[in-house]
Protein backbone atom coordinates (compact mmCIF):
# COMPACT_ATOMS: atom_id res chain seq x y z
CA UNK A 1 3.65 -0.06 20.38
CA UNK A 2 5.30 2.61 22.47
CA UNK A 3 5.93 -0.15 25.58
CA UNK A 4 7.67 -2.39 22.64
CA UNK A 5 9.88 0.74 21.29
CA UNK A 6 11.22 1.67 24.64
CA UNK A 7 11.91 -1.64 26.03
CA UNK A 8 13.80 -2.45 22.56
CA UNK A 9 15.79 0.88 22.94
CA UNK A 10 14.29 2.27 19.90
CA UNK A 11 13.21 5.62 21.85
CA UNK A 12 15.32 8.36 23.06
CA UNK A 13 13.48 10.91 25.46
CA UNK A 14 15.44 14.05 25.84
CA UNK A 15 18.60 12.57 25.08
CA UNK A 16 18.10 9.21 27.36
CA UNK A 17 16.72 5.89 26.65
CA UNK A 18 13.27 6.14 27.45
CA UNK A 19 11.13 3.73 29.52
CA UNK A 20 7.58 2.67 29.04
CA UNK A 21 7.22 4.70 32.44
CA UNK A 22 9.16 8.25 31.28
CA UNK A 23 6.86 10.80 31.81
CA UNK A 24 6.38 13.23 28.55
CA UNK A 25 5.63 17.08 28.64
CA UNK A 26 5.65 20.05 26.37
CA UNK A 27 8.93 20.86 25.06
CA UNK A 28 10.52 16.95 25.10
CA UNK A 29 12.85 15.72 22.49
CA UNK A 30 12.26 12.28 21.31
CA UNK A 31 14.07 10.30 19.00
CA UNK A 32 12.96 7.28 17.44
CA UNK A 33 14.46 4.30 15.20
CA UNK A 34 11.76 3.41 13.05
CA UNK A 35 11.70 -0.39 11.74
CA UNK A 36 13.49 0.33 8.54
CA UNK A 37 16.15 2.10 10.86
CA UNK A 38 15.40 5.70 9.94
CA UNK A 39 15.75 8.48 13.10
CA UNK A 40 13.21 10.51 13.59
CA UNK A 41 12.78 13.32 15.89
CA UNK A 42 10.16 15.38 17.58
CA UNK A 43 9.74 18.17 19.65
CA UNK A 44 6.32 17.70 21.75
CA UNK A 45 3.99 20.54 21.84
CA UNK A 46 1.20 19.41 23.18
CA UNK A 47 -0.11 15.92 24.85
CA UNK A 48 -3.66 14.89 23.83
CA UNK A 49 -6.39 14.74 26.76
CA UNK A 50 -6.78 10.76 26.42
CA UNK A 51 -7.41 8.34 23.77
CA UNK A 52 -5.37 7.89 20.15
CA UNK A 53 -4.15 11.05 18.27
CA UNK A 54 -5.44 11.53 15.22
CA UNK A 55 -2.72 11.68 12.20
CA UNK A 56 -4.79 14.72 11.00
CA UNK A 57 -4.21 16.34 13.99
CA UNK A 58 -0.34 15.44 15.06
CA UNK A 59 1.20 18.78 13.84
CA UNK A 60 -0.83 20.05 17.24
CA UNK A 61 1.05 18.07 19.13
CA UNK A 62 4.56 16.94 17.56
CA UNK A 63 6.57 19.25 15.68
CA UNK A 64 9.11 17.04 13.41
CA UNK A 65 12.80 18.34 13.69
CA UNK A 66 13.74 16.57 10.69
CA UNK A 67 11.37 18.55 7.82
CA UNK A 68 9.38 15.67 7.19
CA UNK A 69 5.64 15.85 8.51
């Protein structure tokens, strides 16, 4: 899913079009164009150690800069 929204240009990494290769850290901006064409945008706090994050658990590692969980 991520390797389809950056090769589509749907993700924005600190103000540039991210690639499936753009390294992410604490304190990166992303944008995103969701598939009904809503932005979102999150700061990243945190990166999980491996494996799927769970949506429980996401305000550990994204903070939303738009007020929406």
């Amino acid at each position: 899913m991520a390797k389809k929204a950056c090769s589509g240009g749907f993700a924005i990494l600190n103000g540039q079009a991210a690639r499936p290769s753009s390294e992410v850290r604490p304190g990166d901006l992303l944008e995103l164009t969701l598939p009904d064409g809503r932005q979102a945008r999150y700061e990243i706090l945190a990166l999980p150690g491996s494996g799927s994050l769970p949506r429980n658990r996401r305000g550990e590692y994204l903070r939303s800069l738009d007020g929406e969980g």
